[in-house]
PDB file of N, CA and C in Angstrom:
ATOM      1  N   UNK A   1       9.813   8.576 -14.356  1.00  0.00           N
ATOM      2  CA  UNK A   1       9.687   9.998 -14.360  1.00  0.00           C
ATOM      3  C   UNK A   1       8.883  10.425 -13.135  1.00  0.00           C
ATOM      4  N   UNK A   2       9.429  11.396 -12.614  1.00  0.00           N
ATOM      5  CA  UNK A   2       8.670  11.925 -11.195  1.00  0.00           C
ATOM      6  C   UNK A   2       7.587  13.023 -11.735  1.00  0.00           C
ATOM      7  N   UNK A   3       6.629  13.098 -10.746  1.00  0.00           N
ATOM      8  CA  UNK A   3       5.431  14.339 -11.014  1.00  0.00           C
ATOM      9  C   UNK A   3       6.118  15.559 -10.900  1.00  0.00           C
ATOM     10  N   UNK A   4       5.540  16.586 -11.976  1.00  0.00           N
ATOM     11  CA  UNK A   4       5.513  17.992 -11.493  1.00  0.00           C
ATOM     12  C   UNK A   4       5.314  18.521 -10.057  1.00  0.00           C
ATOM     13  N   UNK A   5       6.065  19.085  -9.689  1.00  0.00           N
ATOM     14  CA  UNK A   5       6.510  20.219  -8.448  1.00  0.00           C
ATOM     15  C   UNK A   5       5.139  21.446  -8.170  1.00  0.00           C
ATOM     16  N   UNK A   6       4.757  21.485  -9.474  1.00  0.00           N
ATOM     17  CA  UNK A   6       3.596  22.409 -10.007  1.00  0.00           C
ATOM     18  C   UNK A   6       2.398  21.761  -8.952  1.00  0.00           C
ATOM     19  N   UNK A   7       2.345  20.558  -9.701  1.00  0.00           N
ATOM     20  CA  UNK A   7       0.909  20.057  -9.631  1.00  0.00           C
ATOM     21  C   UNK A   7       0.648  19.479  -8.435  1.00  0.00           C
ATOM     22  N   UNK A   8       1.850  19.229  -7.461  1.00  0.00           N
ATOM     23  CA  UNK A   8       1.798  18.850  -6.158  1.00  0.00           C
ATOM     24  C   UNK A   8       1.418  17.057  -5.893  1.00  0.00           C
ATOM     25  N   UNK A   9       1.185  16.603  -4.996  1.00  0.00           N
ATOM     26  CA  UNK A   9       1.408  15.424  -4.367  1.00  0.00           C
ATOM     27  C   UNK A   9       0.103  14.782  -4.985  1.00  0.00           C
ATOM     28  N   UNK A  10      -0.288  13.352  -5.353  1.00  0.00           N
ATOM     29  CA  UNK A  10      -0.899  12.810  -5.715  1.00  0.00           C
ATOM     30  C   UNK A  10      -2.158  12.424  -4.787  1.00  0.00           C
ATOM     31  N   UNK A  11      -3.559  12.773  -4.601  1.00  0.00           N
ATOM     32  CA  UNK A  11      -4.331  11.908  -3.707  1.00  0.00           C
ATOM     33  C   UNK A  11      -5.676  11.493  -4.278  1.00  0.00           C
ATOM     34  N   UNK A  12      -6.177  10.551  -4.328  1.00  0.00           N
ATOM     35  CA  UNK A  12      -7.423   9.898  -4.580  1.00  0.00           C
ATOM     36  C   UNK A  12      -8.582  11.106  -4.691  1.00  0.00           C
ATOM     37  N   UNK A  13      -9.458  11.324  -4.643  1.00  0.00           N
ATOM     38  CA  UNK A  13     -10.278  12.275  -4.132  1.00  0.00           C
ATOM     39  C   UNK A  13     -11.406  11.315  -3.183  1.00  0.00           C
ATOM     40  N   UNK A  14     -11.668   9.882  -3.493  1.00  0.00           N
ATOM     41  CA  UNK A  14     -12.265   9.076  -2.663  1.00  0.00           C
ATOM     42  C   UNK A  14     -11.972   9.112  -1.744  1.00  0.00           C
ATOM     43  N   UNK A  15     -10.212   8.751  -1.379  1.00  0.00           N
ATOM     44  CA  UNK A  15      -9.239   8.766  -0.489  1.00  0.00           C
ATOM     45  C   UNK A  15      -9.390   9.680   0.272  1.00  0.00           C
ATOM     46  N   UNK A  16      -9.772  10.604  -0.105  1.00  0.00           N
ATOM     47  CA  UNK A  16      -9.809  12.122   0.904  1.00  0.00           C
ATOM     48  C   UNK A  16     -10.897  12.480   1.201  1.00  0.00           C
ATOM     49  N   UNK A  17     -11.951  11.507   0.847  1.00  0.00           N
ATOM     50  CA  UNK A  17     -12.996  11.600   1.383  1.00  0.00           C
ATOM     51  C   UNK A  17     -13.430  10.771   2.748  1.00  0.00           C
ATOM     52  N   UNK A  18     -12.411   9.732   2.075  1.00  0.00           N
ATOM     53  CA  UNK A  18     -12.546   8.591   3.489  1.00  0.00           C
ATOM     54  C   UNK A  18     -11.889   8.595   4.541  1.00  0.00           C
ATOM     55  N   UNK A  19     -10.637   9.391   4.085  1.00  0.00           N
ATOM     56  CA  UNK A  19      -9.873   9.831   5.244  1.00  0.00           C
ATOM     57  C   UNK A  19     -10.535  10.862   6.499  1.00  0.00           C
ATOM     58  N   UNK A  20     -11.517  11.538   5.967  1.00  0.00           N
ATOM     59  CA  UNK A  20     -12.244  12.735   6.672  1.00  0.00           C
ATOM     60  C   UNK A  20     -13.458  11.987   7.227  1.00  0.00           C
ATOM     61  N   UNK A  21     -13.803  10.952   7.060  1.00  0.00           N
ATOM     62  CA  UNK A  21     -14.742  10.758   7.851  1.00  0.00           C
ATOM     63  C   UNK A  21     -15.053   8.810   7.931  1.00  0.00           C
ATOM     64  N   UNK A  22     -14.336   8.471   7.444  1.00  0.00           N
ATOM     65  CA  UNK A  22     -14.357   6.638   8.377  1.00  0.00           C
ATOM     66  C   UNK A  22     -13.368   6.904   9.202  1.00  0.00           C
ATOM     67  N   UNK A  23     -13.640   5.454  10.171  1.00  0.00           N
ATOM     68  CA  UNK A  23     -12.457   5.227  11.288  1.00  0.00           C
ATOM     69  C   UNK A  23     -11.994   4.082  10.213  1.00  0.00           C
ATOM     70  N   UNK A  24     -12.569   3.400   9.512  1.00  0.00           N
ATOM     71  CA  UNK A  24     -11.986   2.120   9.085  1.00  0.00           C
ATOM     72  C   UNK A  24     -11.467   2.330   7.825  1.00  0.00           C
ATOM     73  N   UNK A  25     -10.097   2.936   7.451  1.00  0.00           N
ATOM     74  CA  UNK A  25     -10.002   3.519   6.524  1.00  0.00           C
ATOM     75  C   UNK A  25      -9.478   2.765   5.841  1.00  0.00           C
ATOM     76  N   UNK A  26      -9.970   1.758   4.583  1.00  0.00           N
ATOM     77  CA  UNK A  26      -9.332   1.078   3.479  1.00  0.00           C
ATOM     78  C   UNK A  26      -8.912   1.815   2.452  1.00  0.00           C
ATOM     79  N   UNK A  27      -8.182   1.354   1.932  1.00  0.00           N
ATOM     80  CA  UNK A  27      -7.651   2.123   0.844  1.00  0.00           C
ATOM     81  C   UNK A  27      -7.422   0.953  -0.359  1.00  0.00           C
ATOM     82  N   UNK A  28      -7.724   1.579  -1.236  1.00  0.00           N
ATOM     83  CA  UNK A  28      -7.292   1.057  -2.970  1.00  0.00           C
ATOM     84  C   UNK A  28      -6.799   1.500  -3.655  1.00  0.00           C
ATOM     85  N   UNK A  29      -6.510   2.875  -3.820  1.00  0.00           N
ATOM     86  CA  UNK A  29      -6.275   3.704  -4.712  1.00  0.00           C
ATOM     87  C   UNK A  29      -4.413   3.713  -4.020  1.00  0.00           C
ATOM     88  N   UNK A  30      -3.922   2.232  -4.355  1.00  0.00           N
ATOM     89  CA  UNK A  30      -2.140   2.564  -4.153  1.00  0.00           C
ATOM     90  C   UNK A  30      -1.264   3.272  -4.626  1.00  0.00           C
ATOM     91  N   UNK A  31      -1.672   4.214  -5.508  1.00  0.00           N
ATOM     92  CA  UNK A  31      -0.440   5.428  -6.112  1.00  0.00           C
ATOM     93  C   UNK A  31      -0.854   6.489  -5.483  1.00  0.00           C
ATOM     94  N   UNK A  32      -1.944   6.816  -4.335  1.00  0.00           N
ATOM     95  CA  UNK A  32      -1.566   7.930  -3.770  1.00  0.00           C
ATOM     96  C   UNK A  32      -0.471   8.140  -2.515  1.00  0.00           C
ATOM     97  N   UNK A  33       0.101   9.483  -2.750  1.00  0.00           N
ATOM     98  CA  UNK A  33       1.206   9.313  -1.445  1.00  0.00           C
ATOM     99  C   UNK A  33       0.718   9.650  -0.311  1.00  0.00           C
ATOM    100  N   UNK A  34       1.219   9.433   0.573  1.00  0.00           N
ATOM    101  CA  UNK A  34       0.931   9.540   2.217  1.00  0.00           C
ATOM    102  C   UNK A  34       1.124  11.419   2.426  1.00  0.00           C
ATOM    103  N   UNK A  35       0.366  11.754   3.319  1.00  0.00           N
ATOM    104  CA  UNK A  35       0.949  12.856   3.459  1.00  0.00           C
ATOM    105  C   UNK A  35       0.895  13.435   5.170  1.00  0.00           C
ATOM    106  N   UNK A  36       1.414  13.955   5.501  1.00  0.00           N
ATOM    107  CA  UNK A  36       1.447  14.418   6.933  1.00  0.00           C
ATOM    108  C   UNK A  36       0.653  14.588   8.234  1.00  0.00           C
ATOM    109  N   UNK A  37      -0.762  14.748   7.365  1.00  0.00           N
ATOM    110  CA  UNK A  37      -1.934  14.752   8.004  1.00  0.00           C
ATOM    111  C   UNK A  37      -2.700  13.158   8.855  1.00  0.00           C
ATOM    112  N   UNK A  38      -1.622  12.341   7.860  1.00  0.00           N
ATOM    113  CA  UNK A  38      -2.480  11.247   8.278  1.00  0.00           C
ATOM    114  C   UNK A  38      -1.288  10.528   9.207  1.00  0.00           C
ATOM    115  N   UNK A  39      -0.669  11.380   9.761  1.00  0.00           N
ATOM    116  CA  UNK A  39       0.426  10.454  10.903  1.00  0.00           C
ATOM    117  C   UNK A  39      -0.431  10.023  12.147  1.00  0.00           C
ATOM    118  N   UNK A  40       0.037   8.887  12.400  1.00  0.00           N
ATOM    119  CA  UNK A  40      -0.697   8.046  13.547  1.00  0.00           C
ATOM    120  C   UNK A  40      -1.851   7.519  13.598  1.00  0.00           C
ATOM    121  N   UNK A  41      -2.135   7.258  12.508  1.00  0.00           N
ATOM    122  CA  UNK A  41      -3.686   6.480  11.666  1.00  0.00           C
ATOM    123  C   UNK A  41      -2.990   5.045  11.077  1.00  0.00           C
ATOM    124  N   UNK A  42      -3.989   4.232  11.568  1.00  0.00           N
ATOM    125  CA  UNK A  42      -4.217   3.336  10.675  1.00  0.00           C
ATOM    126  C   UNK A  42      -4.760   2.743   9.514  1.00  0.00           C
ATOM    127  N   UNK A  43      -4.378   2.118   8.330  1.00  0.00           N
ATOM    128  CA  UNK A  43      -4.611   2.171   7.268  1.00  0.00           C
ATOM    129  C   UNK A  43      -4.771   0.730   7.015  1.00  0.00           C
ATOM    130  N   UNK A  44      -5.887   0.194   6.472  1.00  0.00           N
ATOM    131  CA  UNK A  44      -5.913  -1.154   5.751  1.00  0.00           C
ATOM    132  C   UNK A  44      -5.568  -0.722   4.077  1.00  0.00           C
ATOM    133  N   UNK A  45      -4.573  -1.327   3.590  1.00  0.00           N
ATOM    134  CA  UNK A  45      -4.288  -1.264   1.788  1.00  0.00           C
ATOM    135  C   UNK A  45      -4.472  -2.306   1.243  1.00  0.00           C
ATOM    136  N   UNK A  46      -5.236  -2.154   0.102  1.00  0.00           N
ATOM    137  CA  UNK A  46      -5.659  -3.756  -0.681  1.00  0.00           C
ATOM    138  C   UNK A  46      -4.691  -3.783  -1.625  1.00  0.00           C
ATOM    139  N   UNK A  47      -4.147  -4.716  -1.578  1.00  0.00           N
ATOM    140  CA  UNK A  47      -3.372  -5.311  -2.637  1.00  0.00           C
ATOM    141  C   UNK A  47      -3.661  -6.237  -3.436  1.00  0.00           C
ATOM    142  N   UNK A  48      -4.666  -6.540  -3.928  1.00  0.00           N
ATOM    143  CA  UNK A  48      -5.909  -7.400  -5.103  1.00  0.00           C
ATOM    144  C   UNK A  48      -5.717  -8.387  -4.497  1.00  0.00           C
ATOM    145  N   UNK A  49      -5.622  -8.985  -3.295  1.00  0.00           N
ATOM    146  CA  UNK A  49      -6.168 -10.169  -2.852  1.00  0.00           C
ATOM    147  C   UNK A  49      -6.770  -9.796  -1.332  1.00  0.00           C
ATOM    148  N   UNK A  50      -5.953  -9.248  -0.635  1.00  0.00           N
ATOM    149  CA  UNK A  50      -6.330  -8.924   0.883  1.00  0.00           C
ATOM    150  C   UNK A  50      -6.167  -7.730   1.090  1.00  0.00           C
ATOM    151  N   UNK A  51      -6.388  -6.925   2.255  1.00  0.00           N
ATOM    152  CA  UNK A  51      -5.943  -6.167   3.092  1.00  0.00           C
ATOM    153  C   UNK A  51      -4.284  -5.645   4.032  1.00  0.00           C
ATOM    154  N   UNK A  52      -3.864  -5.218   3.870  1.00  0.00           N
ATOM    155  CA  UNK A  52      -2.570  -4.990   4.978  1.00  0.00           C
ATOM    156  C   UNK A  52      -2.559  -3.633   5.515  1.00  0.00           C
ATOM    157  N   UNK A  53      -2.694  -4.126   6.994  1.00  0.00           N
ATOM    158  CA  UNK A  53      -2.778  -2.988   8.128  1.00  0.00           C
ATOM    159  C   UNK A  53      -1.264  -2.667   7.655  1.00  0.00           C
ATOM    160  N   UNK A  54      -1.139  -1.132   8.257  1.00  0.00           N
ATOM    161  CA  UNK A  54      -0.109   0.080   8.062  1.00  0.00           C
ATOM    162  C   UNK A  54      -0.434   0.652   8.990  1.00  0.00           C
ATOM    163  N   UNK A  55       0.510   0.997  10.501  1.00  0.00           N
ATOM    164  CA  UNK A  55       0.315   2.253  10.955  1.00  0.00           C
ATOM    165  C   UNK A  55       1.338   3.785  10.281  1.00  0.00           C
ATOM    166  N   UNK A  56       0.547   4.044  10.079  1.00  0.00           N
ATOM    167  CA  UNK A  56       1.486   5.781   9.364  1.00  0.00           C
ATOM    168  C   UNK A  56       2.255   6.084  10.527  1.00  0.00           C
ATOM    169  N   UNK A  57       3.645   6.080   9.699  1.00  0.00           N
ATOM    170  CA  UNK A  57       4.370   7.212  11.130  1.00  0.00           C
ATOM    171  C   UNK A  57       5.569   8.321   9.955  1.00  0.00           C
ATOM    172  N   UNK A  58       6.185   8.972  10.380  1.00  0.00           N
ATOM    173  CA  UNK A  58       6.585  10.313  10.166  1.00  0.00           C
ATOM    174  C   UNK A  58       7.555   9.826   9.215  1.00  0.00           C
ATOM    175  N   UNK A  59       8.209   8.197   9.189  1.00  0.00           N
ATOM    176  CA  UNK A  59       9.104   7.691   8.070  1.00  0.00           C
ATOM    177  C   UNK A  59       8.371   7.631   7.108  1.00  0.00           C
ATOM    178  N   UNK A  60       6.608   7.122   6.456  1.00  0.00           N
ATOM    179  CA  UNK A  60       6.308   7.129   5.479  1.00  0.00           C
ATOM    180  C   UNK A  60       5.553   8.190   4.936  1.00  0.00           C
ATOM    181  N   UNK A  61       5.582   9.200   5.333  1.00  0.00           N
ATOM    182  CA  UNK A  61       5.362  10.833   4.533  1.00  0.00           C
ATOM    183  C   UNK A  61       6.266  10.598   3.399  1.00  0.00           C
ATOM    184  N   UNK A  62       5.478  10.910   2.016  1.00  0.00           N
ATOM    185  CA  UNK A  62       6.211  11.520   0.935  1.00  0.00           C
ATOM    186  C   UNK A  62       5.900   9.598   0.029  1.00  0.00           C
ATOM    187  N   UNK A  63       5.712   8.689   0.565  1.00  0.00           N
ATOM    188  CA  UNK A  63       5.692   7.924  -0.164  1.00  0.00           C
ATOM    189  C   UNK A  63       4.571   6.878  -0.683  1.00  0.00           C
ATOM    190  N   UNK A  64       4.260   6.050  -1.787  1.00  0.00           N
ATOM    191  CA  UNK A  64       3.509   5.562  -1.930  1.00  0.00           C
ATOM    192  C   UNK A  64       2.504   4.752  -1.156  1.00  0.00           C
ATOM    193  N   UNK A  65       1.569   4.482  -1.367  1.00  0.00           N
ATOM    194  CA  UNK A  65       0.911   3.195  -0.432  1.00  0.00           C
ATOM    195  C   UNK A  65       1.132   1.796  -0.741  1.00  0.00           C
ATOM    196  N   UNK A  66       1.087   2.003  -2.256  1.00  0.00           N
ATOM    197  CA  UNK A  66       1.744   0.550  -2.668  1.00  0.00           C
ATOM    198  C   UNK A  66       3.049   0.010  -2.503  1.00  0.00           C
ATOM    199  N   UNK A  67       3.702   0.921  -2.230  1.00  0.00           N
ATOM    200  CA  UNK A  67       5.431   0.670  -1.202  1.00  0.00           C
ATOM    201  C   UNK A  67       5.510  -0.619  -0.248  1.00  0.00           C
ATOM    202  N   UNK A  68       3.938  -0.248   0.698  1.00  0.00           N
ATOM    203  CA  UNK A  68       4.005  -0.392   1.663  1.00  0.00           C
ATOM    204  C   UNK A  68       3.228  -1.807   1.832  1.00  0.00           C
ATOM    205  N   UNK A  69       2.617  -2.091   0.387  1.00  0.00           N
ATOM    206  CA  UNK A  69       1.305  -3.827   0.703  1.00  0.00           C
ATOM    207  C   UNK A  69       1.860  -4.005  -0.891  1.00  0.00           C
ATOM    208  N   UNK A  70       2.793  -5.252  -0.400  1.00  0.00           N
ATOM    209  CA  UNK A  70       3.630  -5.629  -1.882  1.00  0.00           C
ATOM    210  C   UNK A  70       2.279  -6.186  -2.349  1.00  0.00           C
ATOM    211  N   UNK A  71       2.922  -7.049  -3.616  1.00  0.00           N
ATOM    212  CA  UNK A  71       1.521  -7.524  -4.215  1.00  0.00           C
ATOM    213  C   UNK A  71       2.166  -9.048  -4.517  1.00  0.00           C
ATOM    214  N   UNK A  72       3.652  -9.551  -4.622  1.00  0.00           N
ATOM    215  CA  UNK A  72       3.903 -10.562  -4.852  1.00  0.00           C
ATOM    216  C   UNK A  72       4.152 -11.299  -3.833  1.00  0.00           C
ATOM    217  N   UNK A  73       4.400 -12.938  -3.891  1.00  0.00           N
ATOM    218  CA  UNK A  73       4.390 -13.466  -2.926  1.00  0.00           C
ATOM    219  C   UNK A  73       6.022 -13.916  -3.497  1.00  0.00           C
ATOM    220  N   UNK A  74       6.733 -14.568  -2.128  1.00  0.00           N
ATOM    221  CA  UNK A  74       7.897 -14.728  -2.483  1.00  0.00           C
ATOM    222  C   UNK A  74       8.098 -16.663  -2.388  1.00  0.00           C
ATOM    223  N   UNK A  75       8.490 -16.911  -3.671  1.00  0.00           N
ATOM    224  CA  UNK A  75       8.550 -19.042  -3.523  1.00  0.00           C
ATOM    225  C   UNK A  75       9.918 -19.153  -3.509  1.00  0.00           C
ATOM    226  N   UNK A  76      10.160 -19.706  -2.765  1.00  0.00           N
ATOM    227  CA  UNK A  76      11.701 -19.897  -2.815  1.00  0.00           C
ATOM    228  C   UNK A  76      12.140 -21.607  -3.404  1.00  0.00           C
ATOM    229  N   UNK A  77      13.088 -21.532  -4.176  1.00  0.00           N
ATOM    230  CA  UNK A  77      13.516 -22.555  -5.249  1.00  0.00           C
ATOM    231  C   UNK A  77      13.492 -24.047  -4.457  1.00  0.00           C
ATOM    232  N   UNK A  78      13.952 -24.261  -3.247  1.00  0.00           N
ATOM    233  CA  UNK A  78      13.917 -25.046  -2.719  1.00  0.00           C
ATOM    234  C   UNK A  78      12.521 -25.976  -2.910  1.00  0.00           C
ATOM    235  N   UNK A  79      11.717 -25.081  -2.117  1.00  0.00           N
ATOM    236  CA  UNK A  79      10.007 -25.610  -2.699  1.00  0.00           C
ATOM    237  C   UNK A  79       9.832 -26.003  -3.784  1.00  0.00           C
ATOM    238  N   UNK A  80      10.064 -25.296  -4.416  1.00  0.00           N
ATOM    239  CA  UNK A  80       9.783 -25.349  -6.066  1.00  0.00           C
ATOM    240  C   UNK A  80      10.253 -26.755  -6.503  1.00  0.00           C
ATOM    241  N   UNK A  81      11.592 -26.930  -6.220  1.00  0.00           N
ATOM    242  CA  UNK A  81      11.655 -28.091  -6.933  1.00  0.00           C
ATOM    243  C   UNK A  81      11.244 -29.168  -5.568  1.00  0.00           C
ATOM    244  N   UNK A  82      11.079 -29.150  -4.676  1.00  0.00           N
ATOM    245  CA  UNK A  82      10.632 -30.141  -3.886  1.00  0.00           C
ATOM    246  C   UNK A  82       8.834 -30.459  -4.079  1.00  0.00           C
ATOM    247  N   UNK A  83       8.512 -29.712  -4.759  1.00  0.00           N
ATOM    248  CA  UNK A  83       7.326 -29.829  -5.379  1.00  0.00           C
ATOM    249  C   UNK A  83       7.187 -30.703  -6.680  1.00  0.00           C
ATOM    250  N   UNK A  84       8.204 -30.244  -7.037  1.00  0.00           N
ATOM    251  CA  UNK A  84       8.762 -30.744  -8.858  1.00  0.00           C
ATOM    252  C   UNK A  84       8.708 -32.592  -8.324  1.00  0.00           C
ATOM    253  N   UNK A  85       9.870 -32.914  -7.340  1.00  0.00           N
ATOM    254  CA  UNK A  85       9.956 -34.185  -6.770  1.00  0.00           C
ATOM    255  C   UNK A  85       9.104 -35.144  -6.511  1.00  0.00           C
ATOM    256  N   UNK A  86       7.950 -33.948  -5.565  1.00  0.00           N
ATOM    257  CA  UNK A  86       6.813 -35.151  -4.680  1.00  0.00           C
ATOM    258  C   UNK A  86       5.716 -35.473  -6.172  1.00  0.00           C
ATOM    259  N   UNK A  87       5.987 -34.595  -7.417  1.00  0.00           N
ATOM    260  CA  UNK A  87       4.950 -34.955  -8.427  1.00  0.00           C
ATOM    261  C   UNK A  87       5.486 -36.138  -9.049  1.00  0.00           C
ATOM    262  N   UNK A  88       6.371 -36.339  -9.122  1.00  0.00           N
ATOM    263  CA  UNK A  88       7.076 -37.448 -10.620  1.00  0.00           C
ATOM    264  C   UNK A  88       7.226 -38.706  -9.509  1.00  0.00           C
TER     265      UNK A  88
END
């Protein structure tokens, strides 16, 4: 389900605090959306283990932050069972 039209775009209030005055702007709060103001900034997003730099540009207006710093890692089957192998 999408947000009300009413209630307008989602932002941290931390977020908008840090945006106005660090240069080193981390972010945590991944369900807020990007919004226009912050084109051509850089963004560190935590994704519960690290950091991932983001430069904002005019394609990610309107969308999440967590879009943008997945959170899973990808194992591909091959490994997996070549792992399975080197144990037995």
């Amino acid at each position: 389900m999408s947000r009300s039209i009413w209630k307008g775009p989602f932002l941290d209030n931390s977020l908008f605090k840090n945006l106005l005055t660090n240069k080193n702007k981390k972010i945590w709060s991944r369900r807020s959306i990007i919004s226009a103001g912050m084109i051509g900034t850089n963004v560190l997003i935590y994704n519960g283990k690290l950091f991932k730099r983001l430069l904002i540009t005019r394609e990610h207006v309107g969308f999440k932050f967590g879009t943008f710093a997945s959170t899973r890692t990808y194992v591909s089957k091959a490994k997996i069972l070549k792992s399975i192998k080197k144990n037995k």
